[in-house]
PDBML (XML) file of the C-alpha atoms, coordinates in Angstrom:
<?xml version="1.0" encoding="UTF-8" ?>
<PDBx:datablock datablockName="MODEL"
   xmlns:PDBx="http://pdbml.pdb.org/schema/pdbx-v50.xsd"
   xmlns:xsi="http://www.w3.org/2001/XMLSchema-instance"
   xsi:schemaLocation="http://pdbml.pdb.org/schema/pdbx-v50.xsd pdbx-v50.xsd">
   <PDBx:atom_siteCategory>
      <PDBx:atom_site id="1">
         <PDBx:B_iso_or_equiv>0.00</PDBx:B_iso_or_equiv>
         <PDBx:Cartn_x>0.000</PDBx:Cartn_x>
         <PDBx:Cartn_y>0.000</PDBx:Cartn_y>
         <PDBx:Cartn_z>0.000</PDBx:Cartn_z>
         <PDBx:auth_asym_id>A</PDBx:auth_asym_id>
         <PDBx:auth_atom_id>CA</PDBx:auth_atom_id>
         <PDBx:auth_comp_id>UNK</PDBx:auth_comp_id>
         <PDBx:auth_seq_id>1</PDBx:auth_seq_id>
         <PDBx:group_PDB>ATOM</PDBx:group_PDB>
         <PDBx:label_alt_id xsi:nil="true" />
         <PDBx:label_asym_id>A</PDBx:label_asym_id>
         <PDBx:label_atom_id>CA</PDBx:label_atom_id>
         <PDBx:label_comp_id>UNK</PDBx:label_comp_id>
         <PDBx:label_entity_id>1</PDBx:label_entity_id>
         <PDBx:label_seq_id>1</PDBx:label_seq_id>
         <PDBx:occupancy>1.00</PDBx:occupancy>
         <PDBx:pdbx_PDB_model_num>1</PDBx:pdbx_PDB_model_num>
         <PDBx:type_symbol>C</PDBx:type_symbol>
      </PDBx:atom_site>
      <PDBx:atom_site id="2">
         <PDBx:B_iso_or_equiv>0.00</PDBx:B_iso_or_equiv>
         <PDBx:Cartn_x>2.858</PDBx:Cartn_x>
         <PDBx:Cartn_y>2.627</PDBx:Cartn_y>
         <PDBx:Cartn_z>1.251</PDBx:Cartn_z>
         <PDBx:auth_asym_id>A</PDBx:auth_asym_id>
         <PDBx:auth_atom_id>CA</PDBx:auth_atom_id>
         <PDBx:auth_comp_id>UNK</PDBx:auth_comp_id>
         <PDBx:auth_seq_id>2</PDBx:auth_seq_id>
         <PDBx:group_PDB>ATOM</PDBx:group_PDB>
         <PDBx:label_alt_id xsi:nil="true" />
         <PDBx:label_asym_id>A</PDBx:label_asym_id>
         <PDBx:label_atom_id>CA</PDBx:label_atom_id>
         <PDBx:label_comp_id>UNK</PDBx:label_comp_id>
         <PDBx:label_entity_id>1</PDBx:label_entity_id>
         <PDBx:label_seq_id>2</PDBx:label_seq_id>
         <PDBx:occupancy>1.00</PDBx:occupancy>
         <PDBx:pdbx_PDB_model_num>1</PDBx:pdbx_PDB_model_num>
         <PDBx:type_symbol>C</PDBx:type_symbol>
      </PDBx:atom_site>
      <PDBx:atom_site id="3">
         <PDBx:B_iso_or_equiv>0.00</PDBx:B_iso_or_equiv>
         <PDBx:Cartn_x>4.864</PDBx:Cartn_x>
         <PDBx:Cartn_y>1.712</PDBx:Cartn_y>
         <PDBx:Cartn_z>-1.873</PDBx:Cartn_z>
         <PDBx:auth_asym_id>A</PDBx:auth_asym_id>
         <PDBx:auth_atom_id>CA</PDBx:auth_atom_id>
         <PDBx:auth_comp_id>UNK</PDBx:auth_comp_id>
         <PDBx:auth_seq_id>3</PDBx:auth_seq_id>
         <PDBx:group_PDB>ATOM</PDBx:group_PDB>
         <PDBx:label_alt_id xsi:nil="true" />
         <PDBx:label_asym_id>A</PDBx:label_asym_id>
         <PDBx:label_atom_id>CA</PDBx:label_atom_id>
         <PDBx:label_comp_id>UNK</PDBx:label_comp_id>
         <PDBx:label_entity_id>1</PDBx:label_entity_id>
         <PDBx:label_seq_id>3</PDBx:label_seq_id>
         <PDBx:occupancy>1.00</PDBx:occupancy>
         <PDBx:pdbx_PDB_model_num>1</PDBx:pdbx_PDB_model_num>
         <PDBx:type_symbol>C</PDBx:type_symbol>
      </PDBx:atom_site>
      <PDBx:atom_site id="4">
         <PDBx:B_iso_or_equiv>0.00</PDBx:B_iso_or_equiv>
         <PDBx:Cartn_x>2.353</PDBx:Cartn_x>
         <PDBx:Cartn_y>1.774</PDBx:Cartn_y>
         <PDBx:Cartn_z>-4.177</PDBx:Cartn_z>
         <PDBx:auth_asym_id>A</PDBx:auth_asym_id>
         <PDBx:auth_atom_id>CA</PDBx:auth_atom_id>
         <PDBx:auth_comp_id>UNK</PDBx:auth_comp_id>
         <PDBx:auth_seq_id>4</PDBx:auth_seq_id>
         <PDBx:group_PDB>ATOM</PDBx:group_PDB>
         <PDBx:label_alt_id xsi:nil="true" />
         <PDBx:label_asym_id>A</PDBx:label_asym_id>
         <PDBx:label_atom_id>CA</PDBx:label_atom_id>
         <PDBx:label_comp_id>UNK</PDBx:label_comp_id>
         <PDBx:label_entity_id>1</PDBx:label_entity_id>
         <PDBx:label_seq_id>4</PDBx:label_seq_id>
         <PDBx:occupancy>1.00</PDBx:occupancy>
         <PDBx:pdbx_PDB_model_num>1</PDBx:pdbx_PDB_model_num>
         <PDBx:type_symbol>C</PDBx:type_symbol>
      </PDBx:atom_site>
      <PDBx:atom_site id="5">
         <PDBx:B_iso_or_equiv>0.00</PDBx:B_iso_or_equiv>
         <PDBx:Cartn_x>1.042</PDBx:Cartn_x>
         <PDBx:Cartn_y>5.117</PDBx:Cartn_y>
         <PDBx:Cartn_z>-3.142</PDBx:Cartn_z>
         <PDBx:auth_asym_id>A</PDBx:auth_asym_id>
         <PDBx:auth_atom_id>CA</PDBx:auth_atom_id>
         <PDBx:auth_comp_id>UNK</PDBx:auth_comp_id>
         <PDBx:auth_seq_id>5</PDBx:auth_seq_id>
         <PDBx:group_PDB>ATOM</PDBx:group_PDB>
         <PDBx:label_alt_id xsi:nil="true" />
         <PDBx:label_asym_id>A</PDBx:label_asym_id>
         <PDBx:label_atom_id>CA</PDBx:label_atom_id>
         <PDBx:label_comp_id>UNK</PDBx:label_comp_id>
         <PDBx:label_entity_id>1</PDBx:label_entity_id>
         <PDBx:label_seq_id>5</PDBx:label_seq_id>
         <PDBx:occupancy>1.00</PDBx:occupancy>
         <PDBx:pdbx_PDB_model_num>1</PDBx:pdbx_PDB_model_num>
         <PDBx:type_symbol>C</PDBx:type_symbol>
      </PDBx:atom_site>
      <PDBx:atom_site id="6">
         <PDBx:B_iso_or_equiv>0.00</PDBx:B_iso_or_equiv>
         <PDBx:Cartn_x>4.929</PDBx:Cartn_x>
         <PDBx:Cartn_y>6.495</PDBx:Cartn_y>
         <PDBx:Cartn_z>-3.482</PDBx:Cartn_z>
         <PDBx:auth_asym_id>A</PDBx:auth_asym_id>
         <PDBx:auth_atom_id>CA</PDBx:auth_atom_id>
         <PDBx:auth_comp_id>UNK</PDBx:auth_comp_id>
         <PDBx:auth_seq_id>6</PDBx:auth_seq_id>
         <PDBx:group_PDB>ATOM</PDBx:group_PDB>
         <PDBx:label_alt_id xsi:nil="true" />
         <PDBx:label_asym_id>A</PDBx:label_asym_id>
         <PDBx:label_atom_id>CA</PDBx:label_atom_id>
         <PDBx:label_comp_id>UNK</PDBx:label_comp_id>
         <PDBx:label_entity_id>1</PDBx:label_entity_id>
         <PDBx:label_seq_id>6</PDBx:label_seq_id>
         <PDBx:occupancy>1.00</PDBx:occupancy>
         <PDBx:pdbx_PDB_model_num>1</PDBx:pdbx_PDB_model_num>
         <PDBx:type_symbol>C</PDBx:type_symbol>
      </PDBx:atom_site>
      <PDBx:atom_site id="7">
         <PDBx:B_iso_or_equiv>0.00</PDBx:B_iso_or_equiv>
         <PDBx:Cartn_x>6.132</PDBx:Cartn_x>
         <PDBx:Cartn_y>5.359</PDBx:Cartn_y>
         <PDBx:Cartn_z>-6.557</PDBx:Cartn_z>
         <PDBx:auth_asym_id>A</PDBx:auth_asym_id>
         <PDBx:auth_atom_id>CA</PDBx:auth_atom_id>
         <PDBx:auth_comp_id>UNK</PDBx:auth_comp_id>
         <PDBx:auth_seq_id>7</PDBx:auth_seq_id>
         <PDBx:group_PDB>ATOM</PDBx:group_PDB>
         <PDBx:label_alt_id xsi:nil="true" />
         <PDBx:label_asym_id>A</PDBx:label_asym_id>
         <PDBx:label_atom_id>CA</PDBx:label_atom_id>
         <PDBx:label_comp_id>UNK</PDBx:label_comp_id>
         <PDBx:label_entity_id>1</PDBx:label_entity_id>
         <PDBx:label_seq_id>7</PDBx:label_seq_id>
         <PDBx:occupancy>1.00</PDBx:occupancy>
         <PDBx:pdbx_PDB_model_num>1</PDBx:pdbx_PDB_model_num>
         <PDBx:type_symbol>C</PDBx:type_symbol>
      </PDBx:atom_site>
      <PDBx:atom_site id="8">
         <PDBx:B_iso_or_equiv>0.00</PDBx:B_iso_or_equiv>
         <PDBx:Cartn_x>2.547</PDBx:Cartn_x>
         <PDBx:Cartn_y>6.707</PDBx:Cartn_y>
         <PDBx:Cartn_z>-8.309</PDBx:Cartn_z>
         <PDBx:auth_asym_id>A</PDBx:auth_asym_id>
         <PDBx:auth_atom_id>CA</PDBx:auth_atom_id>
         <PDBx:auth_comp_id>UNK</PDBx:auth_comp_id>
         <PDBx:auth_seq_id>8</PDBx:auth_seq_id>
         <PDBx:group_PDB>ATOM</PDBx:group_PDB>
         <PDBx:label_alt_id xsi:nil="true" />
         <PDBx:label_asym_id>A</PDBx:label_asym_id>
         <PDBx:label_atom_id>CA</PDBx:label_atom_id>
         <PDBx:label_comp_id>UNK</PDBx:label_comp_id>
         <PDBx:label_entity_id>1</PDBx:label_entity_id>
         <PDBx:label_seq_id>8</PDBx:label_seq_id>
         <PDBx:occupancy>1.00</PDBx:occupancy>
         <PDBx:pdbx_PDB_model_num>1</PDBx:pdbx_PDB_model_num>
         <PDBx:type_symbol>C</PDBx:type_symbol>
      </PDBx:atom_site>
      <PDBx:atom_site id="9">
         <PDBx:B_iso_or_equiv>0.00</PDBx:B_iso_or_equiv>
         <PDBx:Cartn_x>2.423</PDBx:Cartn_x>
         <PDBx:Cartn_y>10.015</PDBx:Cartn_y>
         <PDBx:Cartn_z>-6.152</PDBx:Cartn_z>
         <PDBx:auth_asym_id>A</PDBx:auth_asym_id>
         <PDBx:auth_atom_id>CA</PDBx:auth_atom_id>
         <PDBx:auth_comp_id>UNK</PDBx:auth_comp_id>
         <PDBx:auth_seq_id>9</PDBx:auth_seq_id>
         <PDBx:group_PDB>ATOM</PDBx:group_PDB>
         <PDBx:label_alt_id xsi:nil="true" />
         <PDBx:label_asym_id>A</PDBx:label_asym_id>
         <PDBx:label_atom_id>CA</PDBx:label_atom_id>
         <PDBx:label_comp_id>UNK</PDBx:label_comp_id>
         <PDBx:label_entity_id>1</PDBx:label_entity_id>
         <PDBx:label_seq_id>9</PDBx:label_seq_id>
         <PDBx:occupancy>1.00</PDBx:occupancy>
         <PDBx:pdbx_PDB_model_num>1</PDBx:pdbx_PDB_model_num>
         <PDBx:type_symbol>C</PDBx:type_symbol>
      </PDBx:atom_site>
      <PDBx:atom_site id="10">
         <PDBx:B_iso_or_equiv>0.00</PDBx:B_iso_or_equiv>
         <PDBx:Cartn_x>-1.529</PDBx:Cartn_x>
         <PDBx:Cartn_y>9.197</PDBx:Cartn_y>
         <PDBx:Cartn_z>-5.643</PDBx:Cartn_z>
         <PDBx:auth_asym_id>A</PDBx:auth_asym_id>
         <PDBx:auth_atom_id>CA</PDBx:auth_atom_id>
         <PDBx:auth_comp_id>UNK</PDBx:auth_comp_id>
         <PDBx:auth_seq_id>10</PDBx:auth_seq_id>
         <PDBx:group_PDB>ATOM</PDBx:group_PDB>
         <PDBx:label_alt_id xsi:nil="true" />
         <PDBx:label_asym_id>A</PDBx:label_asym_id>
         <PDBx:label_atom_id>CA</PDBx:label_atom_id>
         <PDBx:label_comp_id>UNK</PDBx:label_comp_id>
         <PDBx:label_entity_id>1</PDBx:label_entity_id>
         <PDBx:label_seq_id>10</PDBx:label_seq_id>
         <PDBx:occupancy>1.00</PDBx:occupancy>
         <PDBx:pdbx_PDB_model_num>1</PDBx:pdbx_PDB_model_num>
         <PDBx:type_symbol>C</PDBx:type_symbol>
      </PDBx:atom_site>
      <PDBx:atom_site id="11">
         <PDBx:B_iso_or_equiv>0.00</PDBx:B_iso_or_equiv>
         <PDBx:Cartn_x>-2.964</PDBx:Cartn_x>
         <PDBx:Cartn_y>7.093</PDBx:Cartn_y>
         <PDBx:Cartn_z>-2.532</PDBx:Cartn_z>
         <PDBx:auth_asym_id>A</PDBx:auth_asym_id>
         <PDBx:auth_atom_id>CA</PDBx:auth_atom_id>
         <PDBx:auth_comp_id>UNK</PDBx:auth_comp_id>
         <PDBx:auth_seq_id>11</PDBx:auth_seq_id>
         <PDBx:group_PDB>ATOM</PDBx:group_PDB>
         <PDBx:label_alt_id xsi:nil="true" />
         <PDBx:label_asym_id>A</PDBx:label_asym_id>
         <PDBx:label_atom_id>CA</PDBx:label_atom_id>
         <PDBx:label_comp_id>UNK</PDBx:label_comp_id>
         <PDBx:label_entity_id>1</PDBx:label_entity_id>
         <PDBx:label_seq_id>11</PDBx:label_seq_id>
         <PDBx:occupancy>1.00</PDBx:occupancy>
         <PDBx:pdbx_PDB_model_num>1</PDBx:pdbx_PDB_model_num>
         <PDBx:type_symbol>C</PDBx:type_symbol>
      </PDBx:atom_site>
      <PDBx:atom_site id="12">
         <PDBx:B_iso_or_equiv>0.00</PDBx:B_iso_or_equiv>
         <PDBx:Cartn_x>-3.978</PDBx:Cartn_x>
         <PDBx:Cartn_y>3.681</PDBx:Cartn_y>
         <PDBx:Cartn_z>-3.513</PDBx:Cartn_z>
         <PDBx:auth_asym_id>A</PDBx:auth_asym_id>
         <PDBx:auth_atom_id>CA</PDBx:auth_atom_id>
         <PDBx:auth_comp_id>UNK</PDBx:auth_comp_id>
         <PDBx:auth_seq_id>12</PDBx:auth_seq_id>
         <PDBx:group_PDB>ATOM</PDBx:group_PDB>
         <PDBx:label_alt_id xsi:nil="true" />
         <PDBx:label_asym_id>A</PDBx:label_asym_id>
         <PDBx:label_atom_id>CA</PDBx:label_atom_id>
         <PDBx:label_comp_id>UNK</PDBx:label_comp_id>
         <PDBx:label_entity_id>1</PDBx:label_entity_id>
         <PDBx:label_seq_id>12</PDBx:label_seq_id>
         <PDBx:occupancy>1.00</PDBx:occupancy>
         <PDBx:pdbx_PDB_model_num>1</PDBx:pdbx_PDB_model_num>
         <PDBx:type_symbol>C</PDBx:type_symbol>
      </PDBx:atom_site>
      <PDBx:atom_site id="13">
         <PDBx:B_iso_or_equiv>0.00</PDBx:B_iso_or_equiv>
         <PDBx:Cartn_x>-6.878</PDBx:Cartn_x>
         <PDBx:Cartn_y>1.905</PDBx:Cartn_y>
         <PDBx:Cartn_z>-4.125</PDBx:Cartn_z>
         <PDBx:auth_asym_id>A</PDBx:auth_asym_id>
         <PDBx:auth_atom_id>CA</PDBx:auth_atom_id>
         <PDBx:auth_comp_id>UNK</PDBx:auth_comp_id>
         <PDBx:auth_seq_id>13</PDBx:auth_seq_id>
         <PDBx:group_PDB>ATOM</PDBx:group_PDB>
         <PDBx:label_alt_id xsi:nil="true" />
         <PDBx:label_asym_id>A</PDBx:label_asym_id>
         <PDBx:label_atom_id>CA</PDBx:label_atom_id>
         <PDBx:label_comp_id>UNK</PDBx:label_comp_id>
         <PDBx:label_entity_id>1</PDBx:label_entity_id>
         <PDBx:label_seq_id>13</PDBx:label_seq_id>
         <PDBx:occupancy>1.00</PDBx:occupancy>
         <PDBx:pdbx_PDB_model_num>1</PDBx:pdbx_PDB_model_num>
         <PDBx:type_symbol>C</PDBx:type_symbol>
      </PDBx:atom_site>
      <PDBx:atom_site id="14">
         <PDBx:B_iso_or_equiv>0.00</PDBx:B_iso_or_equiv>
         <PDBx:Cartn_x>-8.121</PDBx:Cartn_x>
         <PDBx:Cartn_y>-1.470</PDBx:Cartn_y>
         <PDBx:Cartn_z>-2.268</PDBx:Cartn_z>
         <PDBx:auth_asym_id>A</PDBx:auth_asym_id>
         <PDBx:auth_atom_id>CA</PDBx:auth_atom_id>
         <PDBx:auth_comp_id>UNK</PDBx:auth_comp_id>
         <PDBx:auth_seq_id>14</PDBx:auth_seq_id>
         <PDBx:group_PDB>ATOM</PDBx:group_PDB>
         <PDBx:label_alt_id xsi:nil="true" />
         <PDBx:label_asym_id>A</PDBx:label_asym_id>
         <PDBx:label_atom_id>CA</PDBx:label_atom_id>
         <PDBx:label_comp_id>UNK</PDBx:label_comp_id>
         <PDBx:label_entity_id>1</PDBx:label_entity_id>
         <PDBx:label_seq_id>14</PDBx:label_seq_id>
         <PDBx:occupancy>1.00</PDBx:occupancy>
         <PDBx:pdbx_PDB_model_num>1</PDBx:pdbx_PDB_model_num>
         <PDBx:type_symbol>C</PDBx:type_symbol>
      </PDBx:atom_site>
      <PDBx:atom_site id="15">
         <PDBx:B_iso_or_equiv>0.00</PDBx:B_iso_or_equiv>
         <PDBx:Cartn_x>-10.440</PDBx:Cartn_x>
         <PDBx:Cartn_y>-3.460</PDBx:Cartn_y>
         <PDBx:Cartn_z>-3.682</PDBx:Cartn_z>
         <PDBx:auth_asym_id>A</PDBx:auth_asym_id>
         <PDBx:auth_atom_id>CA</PDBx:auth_atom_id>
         <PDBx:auth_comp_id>UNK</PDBx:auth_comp_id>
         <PDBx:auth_seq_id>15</PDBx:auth_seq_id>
         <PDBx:group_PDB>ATOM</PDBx:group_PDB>
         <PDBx:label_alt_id xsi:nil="true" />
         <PDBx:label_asym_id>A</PDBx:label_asym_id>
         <PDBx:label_atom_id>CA</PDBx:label_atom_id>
         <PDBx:label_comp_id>UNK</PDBx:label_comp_id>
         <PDBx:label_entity_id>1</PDBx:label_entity_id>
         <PDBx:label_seq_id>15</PDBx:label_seq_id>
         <PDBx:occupancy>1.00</PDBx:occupancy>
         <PDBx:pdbx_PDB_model_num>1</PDBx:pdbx_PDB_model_num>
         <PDBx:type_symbol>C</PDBx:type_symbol>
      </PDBx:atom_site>
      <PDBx:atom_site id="16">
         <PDBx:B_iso_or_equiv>0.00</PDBx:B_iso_or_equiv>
         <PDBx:Cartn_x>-11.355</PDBx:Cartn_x>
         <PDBx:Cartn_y>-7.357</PDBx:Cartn_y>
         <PDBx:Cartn_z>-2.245</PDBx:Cartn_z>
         <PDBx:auth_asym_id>A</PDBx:auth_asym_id>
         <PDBx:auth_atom_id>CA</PDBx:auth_atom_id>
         <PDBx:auth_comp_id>UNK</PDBx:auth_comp_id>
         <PDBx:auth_seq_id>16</PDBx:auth_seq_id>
         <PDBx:group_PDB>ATOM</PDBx:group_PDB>
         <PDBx:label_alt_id xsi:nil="true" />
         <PDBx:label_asym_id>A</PDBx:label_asym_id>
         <PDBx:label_atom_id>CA</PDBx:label_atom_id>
         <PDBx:label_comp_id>UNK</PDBx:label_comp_id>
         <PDBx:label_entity_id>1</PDBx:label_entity_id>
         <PDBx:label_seq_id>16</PDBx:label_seq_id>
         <PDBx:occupancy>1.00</PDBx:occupancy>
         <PDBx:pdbx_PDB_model_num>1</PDBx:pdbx_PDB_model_num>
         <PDBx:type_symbol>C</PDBx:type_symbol>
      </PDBx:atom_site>
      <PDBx:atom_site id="17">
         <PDBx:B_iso_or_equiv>0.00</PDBx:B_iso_or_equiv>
         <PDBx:Cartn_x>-13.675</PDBx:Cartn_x>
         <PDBx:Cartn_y>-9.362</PDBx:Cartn_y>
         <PDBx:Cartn_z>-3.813</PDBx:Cartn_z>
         <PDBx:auth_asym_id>A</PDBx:auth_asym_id>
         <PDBx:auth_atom_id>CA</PDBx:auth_atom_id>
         <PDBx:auth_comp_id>UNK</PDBx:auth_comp_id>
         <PDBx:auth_seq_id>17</PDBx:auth_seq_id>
         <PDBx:group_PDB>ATOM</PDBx:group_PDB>
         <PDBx:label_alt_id xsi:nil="true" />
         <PDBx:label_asym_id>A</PDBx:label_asym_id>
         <PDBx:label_atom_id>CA</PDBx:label_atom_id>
         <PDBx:label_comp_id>UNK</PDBx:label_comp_id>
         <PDBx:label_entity_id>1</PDBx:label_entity_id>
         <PDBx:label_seq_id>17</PDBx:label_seq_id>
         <PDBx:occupancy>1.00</PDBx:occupancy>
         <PDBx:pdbx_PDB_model_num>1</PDBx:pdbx_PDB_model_num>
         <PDBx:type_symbol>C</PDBx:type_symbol>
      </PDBx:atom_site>
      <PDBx:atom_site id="18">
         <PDBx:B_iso_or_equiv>0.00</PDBx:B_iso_or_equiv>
         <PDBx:Cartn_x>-15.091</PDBx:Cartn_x>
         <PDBx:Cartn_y>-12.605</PDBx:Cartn_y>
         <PDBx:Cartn_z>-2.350</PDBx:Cartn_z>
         <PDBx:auth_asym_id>A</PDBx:auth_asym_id>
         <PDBx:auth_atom_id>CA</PDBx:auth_atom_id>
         <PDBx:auth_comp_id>UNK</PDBx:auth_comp_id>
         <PDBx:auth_seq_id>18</PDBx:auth_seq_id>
         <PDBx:group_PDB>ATOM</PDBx:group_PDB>
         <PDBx:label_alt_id xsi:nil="true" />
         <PDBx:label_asym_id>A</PDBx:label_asym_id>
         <PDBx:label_atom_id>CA</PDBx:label_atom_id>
         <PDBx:label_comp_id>UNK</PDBx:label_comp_id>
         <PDBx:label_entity_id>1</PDBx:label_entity_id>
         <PDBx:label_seq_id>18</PDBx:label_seq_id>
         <PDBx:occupancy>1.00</PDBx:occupancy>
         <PDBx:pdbx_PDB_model_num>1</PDBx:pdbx_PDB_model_num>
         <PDBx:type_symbol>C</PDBx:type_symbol>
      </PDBx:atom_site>
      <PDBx:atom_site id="19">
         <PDBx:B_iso_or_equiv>0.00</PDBx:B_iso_or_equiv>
         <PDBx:Cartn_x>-13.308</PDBx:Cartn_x>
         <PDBx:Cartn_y>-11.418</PDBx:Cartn_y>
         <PDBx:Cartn_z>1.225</PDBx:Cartn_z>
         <PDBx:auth_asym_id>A</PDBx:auth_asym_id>
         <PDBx:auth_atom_id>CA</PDBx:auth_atom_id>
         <PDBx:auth_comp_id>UNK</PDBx:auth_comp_id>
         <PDBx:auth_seq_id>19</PDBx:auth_seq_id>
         <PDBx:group_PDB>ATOM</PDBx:group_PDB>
         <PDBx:label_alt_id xsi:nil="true" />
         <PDBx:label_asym_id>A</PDBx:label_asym_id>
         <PDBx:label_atom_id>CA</PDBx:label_atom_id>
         <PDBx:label_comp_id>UNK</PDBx:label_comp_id>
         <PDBx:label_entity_id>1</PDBx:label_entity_id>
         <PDBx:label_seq_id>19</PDBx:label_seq_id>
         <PDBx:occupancy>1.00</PDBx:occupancy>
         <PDBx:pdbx_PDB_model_num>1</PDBx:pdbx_PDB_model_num>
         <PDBx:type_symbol>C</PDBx:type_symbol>
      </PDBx:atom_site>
      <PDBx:atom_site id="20">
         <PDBx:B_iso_or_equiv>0.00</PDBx:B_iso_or_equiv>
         <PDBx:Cartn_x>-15.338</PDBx:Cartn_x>
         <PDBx:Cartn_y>-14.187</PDBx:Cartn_y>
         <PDBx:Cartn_z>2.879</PDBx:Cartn_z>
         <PDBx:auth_asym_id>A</PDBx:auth_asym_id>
         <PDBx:auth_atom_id>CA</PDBx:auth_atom_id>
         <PDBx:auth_comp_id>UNK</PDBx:auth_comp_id>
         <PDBx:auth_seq_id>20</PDBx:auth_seq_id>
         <PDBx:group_PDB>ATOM</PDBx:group_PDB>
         <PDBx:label_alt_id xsi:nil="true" />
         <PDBx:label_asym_id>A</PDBx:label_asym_id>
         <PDBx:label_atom_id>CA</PDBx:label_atom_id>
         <PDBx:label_comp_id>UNK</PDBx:label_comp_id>
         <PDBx:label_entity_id>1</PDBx:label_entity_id>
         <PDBx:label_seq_id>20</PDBx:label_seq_id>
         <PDBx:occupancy>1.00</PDBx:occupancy>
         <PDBx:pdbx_PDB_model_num>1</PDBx:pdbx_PDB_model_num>
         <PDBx:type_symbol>C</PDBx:type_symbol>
      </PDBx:atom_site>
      <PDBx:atom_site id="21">
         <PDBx:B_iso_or_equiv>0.00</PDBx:B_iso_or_equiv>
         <PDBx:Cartn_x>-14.858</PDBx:Cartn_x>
         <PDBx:Cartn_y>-17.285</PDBx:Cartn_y>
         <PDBx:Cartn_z>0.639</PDBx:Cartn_z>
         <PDBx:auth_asym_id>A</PDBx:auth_asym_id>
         <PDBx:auth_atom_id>CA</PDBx:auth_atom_id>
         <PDBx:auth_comp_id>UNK</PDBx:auth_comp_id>
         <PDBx:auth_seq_id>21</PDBx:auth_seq_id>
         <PDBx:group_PDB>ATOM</PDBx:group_PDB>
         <PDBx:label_alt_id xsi:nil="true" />
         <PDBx:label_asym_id>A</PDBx:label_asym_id>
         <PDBx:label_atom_id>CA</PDBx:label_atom_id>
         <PDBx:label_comp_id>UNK</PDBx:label_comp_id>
         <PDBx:label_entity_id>1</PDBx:label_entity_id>
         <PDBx:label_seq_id>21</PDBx:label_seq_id>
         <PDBx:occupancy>1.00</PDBx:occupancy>
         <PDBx:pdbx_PDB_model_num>1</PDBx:pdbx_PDB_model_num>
         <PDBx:type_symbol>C</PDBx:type_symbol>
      </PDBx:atom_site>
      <PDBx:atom_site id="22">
         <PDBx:B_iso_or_equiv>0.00</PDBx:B_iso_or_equiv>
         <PDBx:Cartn_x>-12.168</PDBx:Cartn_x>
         <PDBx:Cartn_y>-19.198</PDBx:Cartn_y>
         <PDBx:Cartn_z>2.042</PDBx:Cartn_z>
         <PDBx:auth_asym_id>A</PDBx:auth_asym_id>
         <PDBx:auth_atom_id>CA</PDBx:auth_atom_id>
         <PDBx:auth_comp_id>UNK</PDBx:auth_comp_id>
         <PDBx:auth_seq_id>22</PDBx:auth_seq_id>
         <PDBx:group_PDB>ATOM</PDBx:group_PDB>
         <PDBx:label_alt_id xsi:nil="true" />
         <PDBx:label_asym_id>A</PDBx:label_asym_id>
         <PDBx:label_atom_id>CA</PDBx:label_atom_id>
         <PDBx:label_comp_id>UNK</PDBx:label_comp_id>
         <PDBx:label_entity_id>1</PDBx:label_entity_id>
         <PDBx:label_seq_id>22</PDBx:label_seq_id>
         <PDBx:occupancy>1.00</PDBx:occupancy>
         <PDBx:pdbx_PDB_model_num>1</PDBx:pdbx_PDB_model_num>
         <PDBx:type_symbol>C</PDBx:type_symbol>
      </PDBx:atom_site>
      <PDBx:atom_site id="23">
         <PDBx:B_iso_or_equiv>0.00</PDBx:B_iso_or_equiv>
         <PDBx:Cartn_x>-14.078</PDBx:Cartn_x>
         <PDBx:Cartn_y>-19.188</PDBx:Cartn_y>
         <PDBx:Cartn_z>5.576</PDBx:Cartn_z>
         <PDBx:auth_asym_id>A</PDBx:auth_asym_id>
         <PDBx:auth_atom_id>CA</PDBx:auth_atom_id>
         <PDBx:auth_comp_id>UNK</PDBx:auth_comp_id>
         <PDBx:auth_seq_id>23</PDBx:auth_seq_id>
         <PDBx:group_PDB>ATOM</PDBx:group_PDB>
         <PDBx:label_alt_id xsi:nil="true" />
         <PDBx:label_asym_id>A</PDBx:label_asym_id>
         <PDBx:label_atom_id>CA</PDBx:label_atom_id>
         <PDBx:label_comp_id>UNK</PDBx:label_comp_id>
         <PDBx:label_entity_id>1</PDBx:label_entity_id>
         <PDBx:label_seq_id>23</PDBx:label_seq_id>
         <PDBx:occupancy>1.00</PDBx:occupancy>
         <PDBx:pdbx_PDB_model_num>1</PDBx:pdbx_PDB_model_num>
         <PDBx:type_symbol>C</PDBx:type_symbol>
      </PDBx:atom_site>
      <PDBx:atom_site id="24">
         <PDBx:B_iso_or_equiv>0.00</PDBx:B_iso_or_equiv>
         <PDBx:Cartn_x>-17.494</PDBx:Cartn_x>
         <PDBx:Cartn_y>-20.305</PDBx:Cartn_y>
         <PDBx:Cartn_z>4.095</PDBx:Cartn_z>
         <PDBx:auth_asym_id>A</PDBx:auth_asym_id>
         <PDBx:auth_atom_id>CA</PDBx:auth_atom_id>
         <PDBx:auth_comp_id>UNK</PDBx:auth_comp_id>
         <PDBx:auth_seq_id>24</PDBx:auth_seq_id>
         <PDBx:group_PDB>ATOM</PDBx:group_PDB>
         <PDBx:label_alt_id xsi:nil="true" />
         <PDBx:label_asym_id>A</PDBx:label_asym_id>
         <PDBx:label_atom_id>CA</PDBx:label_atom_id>
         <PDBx:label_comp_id>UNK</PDBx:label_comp_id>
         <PDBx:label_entity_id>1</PDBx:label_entity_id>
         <PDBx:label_seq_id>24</PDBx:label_seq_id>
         <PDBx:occupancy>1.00</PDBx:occupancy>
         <PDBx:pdbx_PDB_model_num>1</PDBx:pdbx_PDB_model_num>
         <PDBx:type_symbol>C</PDBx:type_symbol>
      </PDBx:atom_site>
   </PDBx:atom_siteCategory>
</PDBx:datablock>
């Protein structure tokens, strides 16, 4: 995330999909 947002001089974006699957 830190990285990210550093080396393209814009915060970063998080998207998870399916964040529940491997538990159900």
């Amino acid at each position: 995330i830190t990285r990210a947002a550093e080396k393209h001089k814009r915060q970063a974006v998080v998207l998870v999909d399916e964040y529940d699957k491997p538990i159900l």
